[in-house]
Protein backbone atom coordinates (compact mmCIF):
# COMPACT_ATOMS: atom_id res chain seq x y z
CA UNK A 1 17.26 -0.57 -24.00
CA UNK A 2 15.54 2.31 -22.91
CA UNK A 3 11.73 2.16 -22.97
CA UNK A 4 11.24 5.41 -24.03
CA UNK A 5 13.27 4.29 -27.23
CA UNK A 6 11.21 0.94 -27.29
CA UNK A 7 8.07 3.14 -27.09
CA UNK A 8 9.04 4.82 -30.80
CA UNK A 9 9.46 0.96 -32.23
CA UNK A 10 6.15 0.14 -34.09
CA UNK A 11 6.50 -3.55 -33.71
CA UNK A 12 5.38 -4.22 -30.40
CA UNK A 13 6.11 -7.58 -30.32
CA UNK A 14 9.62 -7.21 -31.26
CA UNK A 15 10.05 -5.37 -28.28
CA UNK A 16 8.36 -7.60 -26.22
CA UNK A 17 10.75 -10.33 -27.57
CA UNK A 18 13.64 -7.98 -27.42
CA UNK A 19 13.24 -6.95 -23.71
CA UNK A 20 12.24 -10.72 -22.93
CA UNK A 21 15.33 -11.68 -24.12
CA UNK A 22 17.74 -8.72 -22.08
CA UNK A 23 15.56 -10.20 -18.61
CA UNK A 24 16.92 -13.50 -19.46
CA UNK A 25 20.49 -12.15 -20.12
CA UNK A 26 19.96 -10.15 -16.73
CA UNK A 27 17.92 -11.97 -14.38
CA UNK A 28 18.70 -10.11 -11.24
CA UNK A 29 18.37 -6.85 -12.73
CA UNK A 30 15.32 -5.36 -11.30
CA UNK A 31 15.40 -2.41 -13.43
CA UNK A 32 15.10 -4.74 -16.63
CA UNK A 33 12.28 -6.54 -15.41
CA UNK A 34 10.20 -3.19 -14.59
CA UNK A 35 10.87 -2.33 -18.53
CA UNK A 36 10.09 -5.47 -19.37
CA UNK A 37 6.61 -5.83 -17.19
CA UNK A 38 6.06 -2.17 -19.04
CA UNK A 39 6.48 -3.61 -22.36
CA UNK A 40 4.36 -6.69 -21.73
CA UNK A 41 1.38 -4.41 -20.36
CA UNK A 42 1.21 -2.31 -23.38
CA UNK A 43 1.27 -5.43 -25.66
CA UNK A 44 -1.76 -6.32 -23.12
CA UNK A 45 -0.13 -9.53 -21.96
CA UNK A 46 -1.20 -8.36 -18.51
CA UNK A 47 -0.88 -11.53 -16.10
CA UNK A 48 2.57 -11.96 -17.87
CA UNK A 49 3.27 -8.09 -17.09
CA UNK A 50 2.04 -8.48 -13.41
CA UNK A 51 4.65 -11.44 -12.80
CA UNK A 52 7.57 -8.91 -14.34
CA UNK A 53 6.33 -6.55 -11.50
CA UNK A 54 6.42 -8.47 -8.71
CA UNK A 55 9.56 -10.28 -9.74
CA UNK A 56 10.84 -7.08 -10.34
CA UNK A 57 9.92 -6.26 -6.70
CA UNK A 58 11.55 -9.20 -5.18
CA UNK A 59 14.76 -8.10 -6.59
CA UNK A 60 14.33 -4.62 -5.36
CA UNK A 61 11.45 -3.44 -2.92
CA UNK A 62 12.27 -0.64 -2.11
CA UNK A 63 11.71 0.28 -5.92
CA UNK A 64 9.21 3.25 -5.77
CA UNK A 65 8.85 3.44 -9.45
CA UNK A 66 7.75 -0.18 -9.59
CA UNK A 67 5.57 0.22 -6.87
CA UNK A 68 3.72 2.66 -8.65
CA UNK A 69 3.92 1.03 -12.22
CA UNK A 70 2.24 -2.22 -10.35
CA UNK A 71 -0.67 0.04 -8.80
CA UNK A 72 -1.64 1.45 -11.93
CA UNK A 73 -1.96 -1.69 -13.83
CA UNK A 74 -3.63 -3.32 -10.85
CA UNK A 75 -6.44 -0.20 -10.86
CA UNK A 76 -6.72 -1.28 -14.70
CA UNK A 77 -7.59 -4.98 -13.61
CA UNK A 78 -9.92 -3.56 -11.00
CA UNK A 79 -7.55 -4.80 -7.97
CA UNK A 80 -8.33 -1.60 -5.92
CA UNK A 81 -7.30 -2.77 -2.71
CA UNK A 82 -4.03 -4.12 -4.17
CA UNK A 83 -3.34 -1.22 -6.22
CA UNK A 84 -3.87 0.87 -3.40
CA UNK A 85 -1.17 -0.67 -1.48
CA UNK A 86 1.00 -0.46 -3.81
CA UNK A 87 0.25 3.51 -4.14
CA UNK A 88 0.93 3.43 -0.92
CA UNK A 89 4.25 1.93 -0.44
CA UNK A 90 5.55 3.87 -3.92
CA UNK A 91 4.30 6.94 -2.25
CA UNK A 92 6.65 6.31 1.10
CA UNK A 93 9.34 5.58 -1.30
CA UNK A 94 9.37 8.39 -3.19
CA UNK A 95 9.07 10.77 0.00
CA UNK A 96 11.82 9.12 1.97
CA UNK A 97 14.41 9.55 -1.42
CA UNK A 98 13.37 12.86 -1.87
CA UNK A 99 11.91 12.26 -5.19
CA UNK A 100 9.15 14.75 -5.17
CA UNK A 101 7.80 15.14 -8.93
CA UNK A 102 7.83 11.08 -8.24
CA UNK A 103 5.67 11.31 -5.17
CA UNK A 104 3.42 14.26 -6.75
CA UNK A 105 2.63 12.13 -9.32
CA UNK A 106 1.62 8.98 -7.04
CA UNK A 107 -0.88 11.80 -5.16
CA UNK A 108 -2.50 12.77 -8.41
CA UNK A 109 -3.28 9.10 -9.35
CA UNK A 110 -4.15 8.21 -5.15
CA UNK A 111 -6.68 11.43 -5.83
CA UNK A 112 -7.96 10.39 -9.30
CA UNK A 113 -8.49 6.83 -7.75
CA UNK A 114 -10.49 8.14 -5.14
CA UNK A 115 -12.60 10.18 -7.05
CA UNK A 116 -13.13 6.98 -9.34
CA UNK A 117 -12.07 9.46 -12.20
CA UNK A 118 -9.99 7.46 -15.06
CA UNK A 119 -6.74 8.00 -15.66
CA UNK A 120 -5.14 9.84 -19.00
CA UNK A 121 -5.51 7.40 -21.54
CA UNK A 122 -8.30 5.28 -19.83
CA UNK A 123 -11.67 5.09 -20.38
């Protein structure tokens, strides 16, 4: 399932559920578990998202995306020095594949942490 898709279902915890149950059908999809870590941190099951991450990492590191969806739910649990690591790493990522909006983005949110100015959508 797409999460853009899942992000137009009202029932949150159907998609929760739903994506919980495409991890277990796909364990060693890392893609899957990054959707499903997204899902779980919007439902504010955020220890439960945070595993999804990293498990999602272990399958594939070199995931810049991930990277970056880990660092800003990390800033969110104040885990600066953490998050910031993980900004880091996403940003490499994203330069050395070439995917520039990608890495623009991770320099916005680097500069907004830095500033200590909240992200869209944060308070």
């Amino acid at each position: 399932m797409n999460v853009s898709i899942a992000y137009a279902i009202v029932d949150e915890n159907a998609v929760v559920i739903h994506f919980g149950d495409a991890v277990r059908l796909e364990p060693e999809n890392a893609s899957m578990h990054n959707n499903y870590a997204i899902m779980l941190a919007r439902a504010e099951r955020t220890d439960e998202a945070i595993q999804e991450f990293q498990t999602a990492l272990r399958l594939a590191p070199d995931a810049a995306t991930t990277h970056f969806n880990l660092a800003n739910l990390l800033v969110k649990q104040h885990a600066q020095d953490e998050a910031m690591a993980h900004y880091s790493e996403a940003l490499r990522l994203a330069k050395a594949a070439g995917e520039d909006d990608l890495a623009d983005s991770i320099r916005a949110r680097i500069a907004l942490y830095k500033k200590g100015l909240p992200f869209r959508g944060e308070k």
